[in-house]
C-alpha atoms as a PDB file:
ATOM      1  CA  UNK A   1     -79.672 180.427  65.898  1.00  0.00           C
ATOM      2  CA  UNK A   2     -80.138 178.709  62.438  1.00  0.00           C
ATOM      3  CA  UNK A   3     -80.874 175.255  62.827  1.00  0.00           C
ATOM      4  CA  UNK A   4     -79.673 172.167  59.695  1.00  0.00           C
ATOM      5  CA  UNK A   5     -82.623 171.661  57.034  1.00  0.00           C
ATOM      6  CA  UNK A   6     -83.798 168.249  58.296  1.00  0.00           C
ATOM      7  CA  UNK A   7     -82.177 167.145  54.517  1.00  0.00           C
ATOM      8  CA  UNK A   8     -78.944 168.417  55.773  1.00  0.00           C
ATOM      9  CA  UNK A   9     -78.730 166.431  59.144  1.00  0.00           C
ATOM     10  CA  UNK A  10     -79.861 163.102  57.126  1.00  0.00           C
ATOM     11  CA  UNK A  11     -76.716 163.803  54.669  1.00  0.00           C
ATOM     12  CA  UNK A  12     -74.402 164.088  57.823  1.00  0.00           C
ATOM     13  CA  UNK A  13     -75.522 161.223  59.625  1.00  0.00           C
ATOM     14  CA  UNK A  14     -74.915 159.105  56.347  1.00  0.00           C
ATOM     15  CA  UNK A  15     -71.679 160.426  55.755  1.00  0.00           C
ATOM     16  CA  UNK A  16     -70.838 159.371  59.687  1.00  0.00           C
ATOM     17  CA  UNK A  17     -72.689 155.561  59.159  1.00  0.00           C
ATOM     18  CA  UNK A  18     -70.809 155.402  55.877  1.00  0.00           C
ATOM     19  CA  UNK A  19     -67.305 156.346  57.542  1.00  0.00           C
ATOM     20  CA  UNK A  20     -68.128 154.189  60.372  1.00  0.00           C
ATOM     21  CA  UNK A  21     -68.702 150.743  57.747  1.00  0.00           C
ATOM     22  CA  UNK A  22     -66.048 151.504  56.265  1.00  0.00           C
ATOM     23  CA  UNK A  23     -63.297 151.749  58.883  1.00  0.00           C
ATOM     24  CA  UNK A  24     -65.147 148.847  60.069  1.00  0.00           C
ATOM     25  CA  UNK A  25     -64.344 147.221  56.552  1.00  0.00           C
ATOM     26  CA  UNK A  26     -60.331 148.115  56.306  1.00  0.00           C
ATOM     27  CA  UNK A  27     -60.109 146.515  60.355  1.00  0.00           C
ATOM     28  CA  UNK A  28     -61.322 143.338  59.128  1.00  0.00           C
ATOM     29  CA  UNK A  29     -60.004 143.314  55.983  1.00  0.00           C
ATOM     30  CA  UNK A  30     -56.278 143.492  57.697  1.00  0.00           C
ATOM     31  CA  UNK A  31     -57.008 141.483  60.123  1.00  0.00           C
ATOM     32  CA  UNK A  32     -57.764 138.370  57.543  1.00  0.00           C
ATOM     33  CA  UNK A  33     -54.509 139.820  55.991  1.00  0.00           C
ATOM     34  CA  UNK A  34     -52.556 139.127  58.906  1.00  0.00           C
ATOM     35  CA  UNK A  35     -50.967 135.488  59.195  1.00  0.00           C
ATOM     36  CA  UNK A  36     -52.878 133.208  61.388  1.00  0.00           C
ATOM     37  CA  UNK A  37     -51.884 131.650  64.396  1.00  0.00           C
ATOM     38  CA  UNK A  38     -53.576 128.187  64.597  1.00  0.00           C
ATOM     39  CA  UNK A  39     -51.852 125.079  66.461  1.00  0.00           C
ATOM     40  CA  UNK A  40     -51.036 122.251  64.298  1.00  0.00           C
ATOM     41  CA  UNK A  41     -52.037 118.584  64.676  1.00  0.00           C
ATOM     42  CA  UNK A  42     -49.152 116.331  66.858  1.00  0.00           C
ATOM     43  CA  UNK A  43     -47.352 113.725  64.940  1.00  0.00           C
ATOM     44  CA  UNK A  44     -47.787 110.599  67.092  1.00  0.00           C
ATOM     45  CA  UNK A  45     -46.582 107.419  66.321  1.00  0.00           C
ATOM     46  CA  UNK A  46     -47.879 104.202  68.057  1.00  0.00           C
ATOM     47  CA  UNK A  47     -45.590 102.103  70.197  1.00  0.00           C
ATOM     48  CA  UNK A  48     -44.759  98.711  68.632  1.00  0.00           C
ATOM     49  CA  UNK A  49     -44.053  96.497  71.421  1.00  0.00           C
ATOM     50  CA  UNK A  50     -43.813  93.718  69.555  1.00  0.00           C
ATOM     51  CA  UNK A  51     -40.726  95.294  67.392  1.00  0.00           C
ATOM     52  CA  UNK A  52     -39.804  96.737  70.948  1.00  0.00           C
ATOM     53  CA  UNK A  53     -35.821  96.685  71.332  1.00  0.00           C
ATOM     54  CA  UNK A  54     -34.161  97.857  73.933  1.00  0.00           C
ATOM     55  CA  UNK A  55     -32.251 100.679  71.768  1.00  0.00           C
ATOM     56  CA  UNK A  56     -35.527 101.578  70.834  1.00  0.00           C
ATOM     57  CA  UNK A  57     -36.858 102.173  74.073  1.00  0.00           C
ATOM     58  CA  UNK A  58     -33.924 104.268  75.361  1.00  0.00           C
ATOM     59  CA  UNK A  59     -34.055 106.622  72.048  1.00  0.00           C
ATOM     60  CA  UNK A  60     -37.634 106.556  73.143  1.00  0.00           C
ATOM     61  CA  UNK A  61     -36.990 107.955  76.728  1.00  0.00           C
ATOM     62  CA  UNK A  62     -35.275 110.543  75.396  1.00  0.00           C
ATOM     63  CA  UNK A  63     -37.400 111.796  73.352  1.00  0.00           C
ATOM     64  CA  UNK A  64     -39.942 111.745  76.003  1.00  0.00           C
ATOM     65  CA  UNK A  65     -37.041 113.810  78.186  1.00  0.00           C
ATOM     66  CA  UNK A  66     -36.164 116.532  75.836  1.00  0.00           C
ATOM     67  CA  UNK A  67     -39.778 116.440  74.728  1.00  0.00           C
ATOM     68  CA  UNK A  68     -43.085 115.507  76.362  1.00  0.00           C
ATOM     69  CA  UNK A  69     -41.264 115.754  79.564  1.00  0.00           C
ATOM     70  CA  UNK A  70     -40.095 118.838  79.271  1.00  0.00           C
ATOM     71  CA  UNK A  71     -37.001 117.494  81.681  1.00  0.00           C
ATOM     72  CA  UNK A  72     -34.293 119.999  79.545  1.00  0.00           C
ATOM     73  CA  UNK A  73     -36.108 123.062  80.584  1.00  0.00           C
ATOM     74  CA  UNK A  74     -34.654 123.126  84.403  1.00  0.00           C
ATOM     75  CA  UNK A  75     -32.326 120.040  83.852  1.00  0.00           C
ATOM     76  CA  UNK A  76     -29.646 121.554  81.852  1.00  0.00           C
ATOM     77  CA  UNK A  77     -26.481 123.555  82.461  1.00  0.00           C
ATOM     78  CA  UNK A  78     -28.375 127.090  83.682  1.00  0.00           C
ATOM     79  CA  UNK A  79     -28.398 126.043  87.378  1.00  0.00           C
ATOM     80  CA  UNK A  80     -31.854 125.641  88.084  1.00  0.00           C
ATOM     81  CA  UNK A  81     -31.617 122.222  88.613  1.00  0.00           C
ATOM     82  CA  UNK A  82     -29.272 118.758  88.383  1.00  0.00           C
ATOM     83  CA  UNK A  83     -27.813 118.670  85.132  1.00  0.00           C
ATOM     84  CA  UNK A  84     -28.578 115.305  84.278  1.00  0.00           C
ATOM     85  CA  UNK A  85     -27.343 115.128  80.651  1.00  0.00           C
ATOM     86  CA  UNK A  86     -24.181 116.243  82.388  1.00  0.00           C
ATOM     87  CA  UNK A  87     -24.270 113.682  85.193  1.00  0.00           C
ATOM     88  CA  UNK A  88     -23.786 110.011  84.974  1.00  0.00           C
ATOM     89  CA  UNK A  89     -27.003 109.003  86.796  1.00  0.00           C
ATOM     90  CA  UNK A  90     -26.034 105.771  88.149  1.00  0.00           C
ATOM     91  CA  UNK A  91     -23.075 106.773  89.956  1.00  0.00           C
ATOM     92  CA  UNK A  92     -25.075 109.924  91.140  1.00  0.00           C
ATOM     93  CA  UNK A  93     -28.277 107.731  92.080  1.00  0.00           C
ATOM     94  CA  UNK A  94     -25.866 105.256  94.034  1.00  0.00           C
ATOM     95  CA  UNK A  95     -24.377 108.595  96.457  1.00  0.00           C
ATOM     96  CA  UNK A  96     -27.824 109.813  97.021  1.00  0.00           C
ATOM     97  CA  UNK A  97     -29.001 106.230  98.277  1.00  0.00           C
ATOM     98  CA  UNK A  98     -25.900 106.563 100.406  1.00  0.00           C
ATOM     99  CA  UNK A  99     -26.727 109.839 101.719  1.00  0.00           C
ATOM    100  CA  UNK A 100     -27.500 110.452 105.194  1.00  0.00           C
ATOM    101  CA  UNK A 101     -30.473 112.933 104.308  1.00  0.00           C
ATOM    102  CA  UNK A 102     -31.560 110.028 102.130  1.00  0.00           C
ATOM    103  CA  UNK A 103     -35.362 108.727 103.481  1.00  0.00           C
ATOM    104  CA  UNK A 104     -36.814 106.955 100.854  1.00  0.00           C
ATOM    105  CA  UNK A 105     -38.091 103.103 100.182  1.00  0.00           C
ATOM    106  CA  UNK A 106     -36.237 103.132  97.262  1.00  0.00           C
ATOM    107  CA  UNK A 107     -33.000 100.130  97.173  1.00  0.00           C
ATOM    108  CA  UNK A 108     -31.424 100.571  93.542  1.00  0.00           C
ATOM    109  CA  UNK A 109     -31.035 103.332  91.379  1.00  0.00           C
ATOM    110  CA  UNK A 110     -33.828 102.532  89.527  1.00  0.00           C
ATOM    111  CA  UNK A 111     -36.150 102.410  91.947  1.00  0.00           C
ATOM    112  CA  UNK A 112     -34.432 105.689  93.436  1.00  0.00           C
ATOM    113  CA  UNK A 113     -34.712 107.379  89.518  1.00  0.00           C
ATOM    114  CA  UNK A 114     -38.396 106.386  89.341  1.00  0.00           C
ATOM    115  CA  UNK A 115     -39.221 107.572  92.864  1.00  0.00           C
ATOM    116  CA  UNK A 116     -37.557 110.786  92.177  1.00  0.00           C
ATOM    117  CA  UNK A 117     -40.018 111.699  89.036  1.00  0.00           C
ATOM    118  CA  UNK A 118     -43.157 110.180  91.405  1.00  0.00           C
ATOM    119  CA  UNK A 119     -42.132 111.740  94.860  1.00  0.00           C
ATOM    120  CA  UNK A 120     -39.357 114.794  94.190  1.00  0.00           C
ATOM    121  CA  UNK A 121     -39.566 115.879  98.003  1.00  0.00           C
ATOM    122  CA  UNK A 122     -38.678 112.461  99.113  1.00  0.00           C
ATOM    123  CA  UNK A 123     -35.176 113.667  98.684  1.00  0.00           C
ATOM    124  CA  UNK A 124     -33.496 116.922  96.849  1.00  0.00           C
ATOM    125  CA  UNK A 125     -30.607 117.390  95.408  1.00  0.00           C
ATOM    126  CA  UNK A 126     -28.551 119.993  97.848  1.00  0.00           C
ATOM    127  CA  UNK A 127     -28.767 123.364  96.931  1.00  0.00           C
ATOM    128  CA  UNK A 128     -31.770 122.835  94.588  1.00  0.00           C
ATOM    129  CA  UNK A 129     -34.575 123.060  96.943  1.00  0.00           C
ATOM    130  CA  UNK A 130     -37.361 125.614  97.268  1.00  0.00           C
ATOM    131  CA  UNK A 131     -36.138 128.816  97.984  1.00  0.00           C
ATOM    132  CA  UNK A 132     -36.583 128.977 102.047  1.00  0.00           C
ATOM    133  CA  UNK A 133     -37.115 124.952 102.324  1.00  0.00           C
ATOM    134  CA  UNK A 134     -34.119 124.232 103.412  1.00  0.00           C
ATOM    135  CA  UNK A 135     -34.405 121.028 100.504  1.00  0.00           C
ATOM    136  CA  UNK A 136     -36.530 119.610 101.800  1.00  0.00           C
ATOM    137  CA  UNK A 137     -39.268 120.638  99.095  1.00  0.00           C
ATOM    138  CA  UNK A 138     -38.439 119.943  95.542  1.00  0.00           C
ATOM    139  CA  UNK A 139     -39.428 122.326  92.630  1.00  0.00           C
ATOM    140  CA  UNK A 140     -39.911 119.645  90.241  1.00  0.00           C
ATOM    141  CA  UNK A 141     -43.537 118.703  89.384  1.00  0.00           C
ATOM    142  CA  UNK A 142     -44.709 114.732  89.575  1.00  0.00           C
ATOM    143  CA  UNK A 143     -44.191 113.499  86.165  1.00  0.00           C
ATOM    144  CA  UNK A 144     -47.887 111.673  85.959  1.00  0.00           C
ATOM    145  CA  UNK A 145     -49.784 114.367  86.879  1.00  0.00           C
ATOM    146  CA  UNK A 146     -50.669 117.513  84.875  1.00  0.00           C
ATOM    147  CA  UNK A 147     -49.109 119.287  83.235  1.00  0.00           C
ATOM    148  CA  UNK A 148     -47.138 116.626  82.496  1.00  0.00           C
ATOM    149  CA  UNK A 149     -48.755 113.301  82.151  1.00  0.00           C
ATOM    150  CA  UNK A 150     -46.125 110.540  81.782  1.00  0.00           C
ATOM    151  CA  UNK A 151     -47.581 106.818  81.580  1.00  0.00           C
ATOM    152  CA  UNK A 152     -45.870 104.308  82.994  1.00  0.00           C
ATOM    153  CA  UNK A 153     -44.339 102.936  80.104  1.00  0.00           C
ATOM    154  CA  UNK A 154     -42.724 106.725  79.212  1.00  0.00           C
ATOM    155  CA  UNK A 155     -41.263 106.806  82.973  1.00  0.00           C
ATOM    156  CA  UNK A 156     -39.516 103.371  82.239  1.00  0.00           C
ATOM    157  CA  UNK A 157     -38.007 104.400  78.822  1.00  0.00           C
ATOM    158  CA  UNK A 158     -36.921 107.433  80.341  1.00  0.00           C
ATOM    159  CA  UNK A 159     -35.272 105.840  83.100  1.00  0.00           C
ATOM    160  CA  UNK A 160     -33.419 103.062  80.712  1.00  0.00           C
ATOM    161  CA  UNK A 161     -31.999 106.531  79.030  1.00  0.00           C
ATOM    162  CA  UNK A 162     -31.096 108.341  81.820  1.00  0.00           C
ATOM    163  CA  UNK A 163     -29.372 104.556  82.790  1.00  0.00           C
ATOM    164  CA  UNK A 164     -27.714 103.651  79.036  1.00  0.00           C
ATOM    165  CA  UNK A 165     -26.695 107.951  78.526  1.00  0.00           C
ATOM    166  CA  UNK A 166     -23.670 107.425  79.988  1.00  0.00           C
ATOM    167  CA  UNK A 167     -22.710 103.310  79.228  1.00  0.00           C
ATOM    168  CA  UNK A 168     -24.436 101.884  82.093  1.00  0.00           C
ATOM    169  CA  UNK A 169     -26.585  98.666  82.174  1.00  0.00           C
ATOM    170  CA  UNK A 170     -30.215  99.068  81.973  1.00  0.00           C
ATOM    171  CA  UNK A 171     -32.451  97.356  84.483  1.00  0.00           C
ATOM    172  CA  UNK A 172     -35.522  98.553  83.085  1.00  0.00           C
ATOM    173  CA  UNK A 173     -37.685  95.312  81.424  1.00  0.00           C
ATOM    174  CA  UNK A 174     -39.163  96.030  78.640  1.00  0.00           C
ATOM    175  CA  UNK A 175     -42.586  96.334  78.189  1.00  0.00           C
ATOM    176  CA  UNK A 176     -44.673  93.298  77.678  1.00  0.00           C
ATOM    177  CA  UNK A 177     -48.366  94.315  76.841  1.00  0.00           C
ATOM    178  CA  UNK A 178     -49.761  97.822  76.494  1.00  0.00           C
ATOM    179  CA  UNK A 179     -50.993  99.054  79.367  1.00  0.00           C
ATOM    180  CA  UNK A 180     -54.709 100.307  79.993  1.00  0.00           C
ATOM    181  CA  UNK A 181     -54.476 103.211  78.060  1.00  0.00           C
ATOM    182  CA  UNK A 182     -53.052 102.907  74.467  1.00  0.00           C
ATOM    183  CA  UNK A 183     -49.209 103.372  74.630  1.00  0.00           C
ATOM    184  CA  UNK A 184     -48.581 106.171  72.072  1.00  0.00           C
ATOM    185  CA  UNK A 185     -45.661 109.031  72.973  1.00  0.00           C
ATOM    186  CA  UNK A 186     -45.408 112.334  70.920  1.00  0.00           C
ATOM    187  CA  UNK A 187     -42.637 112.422  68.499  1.00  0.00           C
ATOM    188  CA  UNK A 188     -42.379 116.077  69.571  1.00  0.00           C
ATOM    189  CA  UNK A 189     -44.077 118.390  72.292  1.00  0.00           C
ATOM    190  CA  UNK A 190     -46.439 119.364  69.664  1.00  0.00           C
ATOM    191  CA  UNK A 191     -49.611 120.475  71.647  1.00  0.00           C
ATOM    192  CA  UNK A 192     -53.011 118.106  71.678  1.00  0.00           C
ATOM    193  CA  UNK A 193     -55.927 118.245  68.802  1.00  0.00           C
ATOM    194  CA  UNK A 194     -58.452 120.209  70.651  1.00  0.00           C
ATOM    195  CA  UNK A 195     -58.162 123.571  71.635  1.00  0.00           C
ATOM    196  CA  UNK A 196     -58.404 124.654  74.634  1.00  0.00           C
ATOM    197  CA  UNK A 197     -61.316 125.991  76.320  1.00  0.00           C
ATOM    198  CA  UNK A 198     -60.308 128.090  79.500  1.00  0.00           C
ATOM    199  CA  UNK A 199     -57.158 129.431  80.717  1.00  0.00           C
ATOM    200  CA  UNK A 200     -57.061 126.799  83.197  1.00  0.00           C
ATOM    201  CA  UNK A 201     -56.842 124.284  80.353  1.00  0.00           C
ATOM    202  CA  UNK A 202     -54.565 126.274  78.537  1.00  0.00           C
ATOM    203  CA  UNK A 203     -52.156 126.421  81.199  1.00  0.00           C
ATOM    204  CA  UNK A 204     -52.592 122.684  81.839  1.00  0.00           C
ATOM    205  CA  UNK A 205     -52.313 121.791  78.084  1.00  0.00           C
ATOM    206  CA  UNK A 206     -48.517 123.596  77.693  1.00  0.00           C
ATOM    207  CA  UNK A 207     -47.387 123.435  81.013  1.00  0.00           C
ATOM    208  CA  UNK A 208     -46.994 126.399  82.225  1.00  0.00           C
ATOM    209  CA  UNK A 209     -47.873 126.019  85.682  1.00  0.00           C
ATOM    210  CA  UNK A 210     -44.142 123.073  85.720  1.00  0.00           C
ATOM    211  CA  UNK A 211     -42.286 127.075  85.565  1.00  0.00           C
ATOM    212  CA  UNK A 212     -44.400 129.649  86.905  1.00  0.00           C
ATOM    213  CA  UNK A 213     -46.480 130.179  89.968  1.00  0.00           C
ATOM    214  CA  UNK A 214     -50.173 130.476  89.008  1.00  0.00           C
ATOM    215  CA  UNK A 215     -53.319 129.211  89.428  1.00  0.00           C
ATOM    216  CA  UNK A 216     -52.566 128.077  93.212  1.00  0.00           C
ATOM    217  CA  UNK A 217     -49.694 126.226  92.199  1.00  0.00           C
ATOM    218  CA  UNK A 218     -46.198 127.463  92.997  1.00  0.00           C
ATOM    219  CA  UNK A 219     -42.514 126.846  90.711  1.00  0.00           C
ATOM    220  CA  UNK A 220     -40.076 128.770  91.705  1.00  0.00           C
ATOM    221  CA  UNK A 221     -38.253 128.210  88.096  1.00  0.00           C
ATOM    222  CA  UNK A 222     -39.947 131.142  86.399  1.00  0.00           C
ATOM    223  CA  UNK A 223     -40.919 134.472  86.915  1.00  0.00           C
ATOM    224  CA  UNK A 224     -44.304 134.187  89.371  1.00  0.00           C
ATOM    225  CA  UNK A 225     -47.387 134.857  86.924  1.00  0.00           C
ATOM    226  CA  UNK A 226     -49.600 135.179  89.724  1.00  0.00           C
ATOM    227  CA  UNK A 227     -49.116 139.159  90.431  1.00  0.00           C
ATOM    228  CA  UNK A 228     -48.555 139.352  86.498  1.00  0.00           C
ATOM    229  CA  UNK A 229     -51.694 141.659  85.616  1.00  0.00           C
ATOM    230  CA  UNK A 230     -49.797 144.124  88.284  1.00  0.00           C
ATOM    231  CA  UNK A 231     -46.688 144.597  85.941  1.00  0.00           C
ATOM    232  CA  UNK A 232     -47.173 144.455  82.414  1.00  0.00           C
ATOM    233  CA  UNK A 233     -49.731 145.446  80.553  1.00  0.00           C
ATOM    234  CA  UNK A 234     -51.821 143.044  77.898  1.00  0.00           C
ATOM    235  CA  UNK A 235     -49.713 143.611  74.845  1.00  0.00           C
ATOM    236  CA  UNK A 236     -46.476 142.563  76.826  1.00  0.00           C
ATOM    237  CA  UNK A 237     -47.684 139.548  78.579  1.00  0.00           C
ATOM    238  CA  UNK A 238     -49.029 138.512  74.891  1.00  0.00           C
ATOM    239  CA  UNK A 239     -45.476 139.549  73.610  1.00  0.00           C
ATOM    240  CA  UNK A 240     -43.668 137.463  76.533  1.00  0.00           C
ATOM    241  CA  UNK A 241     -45.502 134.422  75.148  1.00  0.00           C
ATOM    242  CA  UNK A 242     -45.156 134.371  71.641  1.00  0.00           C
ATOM    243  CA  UNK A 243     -41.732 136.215  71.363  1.00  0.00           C
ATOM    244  CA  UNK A 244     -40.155 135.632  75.422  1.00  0.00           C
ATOM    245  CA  UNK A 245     -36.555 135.881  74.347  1.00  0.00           C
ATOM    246  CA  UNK A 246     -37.818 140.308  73.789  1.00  0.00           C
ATOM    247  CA  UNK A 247     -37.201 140.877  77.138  1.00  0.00           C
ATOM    248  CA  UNK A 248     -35.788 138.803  80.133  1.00  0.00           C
ATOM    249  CA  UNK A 249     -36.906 138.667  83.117  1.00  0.00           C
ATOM    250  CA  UNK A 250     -34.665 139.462  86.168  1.00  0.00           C
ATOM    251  CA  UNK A 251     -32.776 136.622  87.941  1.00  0.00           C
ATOM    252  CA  UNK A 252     -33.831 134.504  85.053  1.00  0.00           C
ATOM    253  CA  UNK A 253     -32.501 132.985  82.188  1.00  0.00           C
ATOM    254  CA  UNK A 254     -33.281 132.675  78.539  1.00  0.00           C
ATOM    255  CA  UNK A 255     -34.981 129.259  79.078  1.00  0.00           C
ATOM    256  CA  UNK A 256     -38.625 129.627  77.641  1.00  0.00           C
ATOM    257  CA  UNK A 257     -39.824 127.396  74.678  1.00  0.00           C
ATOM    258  CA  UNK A 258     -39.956 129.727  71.522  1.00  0.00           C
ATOM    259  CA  UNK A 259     -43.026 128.351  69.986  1.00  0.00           C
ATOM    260  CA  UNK A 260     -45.733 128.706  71.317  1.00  0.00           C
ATOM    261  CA  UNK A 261     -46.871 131.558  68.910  1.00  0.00           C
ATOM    262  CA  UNK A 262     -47.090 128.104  66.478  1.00  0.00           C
ATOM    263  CA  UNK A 263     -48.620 125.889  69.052  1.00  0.00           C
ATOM    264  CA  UNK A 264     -51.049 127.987  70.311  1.00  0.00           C
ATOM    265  CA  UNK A 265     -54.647 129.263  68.727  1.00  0.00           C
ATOM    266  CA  UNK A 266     -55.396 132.473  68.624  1.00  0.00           C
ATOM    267  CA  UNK A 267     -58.536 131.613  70.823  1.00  0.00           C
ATOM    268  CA  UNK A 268     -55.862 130.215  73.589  1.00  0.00           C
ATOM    269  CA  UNK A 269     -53.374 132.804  73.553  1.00  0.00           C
ATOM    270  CA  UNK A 270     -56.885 135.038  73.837  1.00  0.00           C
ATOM    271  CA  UNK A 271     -57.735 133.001  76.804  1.00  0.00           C
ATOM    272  CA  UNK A 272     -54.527 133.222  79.001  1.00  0.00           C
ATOM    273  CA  UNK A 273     -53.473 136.426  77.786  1.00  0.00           C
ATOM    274  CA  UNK A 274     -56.828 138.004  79.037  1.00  0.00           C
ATOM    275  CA  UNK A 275     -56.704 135.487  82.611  1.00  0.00           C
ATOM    276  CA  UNK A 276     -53.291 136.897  83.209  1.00  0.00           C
ATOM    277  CA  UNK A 277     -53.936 140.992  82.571  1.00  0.00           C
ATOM    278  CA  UNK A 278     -57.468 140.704  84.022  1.00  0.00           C
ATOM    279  CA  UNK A 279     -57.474 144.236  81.942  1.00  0.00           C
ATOM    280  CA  UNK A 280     -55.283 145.447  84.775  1.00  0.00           C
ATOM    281  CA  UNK A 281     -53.249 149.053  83.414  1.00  0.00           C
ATOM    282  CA  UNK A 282     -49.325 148.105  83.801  1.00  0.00           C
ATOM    283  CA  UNK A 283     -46.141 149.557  82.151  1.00  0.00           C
ATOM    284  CA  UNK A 284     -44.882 148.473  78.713  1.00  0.00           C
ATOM    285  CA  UNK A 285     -42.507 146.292  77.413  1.00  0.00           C
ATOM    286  CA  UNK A 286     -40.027 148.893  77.006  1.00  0.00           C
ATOM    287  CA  UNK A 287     -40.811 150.624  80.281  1.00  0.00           C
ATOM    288  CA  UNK A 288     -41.370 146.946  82.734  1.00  0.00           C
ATOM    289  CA  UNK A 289     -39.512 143.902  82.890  1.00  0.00           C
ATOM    290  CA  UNK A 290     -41.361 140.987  81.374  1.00  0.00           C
ATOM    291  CA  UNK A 291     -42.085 138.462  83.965  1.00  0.00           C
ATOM    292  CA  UNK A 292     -43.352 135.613  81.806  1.00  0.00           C
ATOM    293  CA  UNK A 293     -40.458 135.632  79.560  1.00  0.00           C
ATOM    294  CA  UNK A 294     -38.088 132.827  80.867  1.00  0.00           C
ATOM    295  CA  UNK A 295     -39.268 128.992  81.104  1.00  0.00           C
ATOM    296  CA  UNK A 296     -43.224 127.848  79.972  1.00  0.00           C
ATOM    297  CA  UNK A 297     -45.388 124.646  79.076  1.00  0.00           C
ATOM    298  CA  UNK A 298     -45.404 122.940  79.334  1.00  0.00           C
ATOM    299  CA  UNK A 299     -42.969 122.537  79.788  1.00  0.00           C
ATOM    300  CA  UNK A 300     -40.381 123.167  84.745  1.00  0.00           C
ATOM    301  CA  UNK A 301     -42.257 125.956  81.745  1.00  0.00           C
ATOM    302  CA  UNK A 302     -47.625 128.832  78.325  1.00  0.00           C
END
């Protein structure tokens, strides 16, 4: 058997290290070609109480509602929950004090509005309960706890909007003096400064356990994320996030913010992309239904 001249092997083996650099070369050369997907600093604008009006503070509430909130992703006409730009909510908040099922402390509707965002069991709406509850547990996340994160200053102005919306007197004072933390509100639901550092505070920072079942919290408002990995693969759970409108989930509706391909990193889309495939084989996009295409972040929304 004729064996390579030891001059022979050397020339192959740098002719293999030289193809190798060089493929290595092209990858990285398209992937600094491709466009970048980096989050963008939030526009935030301090609140002024001094210069405080009362119109003010009700445009304020709702941009805090169709915003930071993230009330429009389940309160809207799709039937997932009370359409409140729909509803006048004084007249509604005056039947459910009225109603028998009714068992809260609360003695005017806005008491009744603010207990709703603190305490959403205390009563729910009927027909927009838990599935299997029987209403009597509500869907809807506490608005001053995380994801969310309202102060109390942005549950009051968006109580005097839900109030003013439909001509109704406000009885929400407003604010006097900051309160402990500075009072600043997001002009949009642009996502925070720092970037995330685990999936866990990924999913915190754009709310996606308000709309999906993961990380032991359950939302019945979007497809369940925690069997995810047993589905779809990692290229459609990636696309369901930055593109979730590609394929629609089952029983669900066409409800999931469309930008988080803009708000996100590439380190954070990394992060929960990787937490929910746990490199777990699934179908494709074309050949599974997405199940983290409908609702997000943030939001009751990754």
């Amino acid at each position: 058997m004729t064996r390579p001249y030891p001059q022979q092997a050397g020339g192959v083996l740098l002719t293999v290290l030289a193809f190798c650099l060089g493929l290595t070369l092209v990858f990285t050369l398209i992937a600094n070609l491709l466009p970048q997907v980096e989050g963008e600093a939030p526009v935030e604008k301090e609140v002024d109480l001094g210069a405080l009006t009362m119109d003010s503070f009700v445009a304020l509430g709702e941009t805090l509602f169709k915003g930071k909130g993230t009330c429009t992703l389940c309160h809207n006409n799709m039937g997932r929950a009370p359409d409140i730009l729909a509803s006048n909510m004084v007249q509604d908040g005056e039947n459910r004090l009225k109603d028998e099922r009714y068992k809260g402390k609360a003695s005017d509707v806005e008491a009744y509005l603010r207990e709703s965002m603190l305490d959403p069991s205390i009563y729910v709406v009927k027909g927009f309960g838990k599935k299997g509850s029987n209403d009597s547990v509500s869907p809807m996340p506490v608005v001053d706890k995380a994801p969310i994160l309202l102060s109390q200053l942005e549950m009051d102005a968006v109580i005097a909007f839900m109030q003013a919306k439909d001509g109704n007197d406000v009885t929400v004072e407003l604010p006097k003096e900051a309160p402990a933390e500075v009072a600043k509100t997001e002009t949009s639901a642009a996502a925070p400064v720092e970037s995330a550092s685990t999936p866990e505070a990924v999913a915190a920072k754009y709310g996606c356990q308000a709309c999906h079942s993961m990380m032991a919290t359950e939302s019945p408002v979007g497809p369940s994320l925690v069997d995810a990995k047993s589905r779809l693969n990692k290229e459609a759970i990636r696309q369901s996030i930055i593109d979730p409108a590609a394929v629609i989930a089952e029983g669900f509706v066409d409800m999931m913010p469309k930008d988080f391909g803009d708000k996100m990193t590439i380190r954070e889309l990394d992060l929960i992309v990787d937490y929910l495939s746990a490199d777990a084989a699934a179908p494709t996009p074309q050949d599974a239904v997405a199940t983290t295409s409908t609702t997000s972040t943030t939001g009751e929304n990754q």
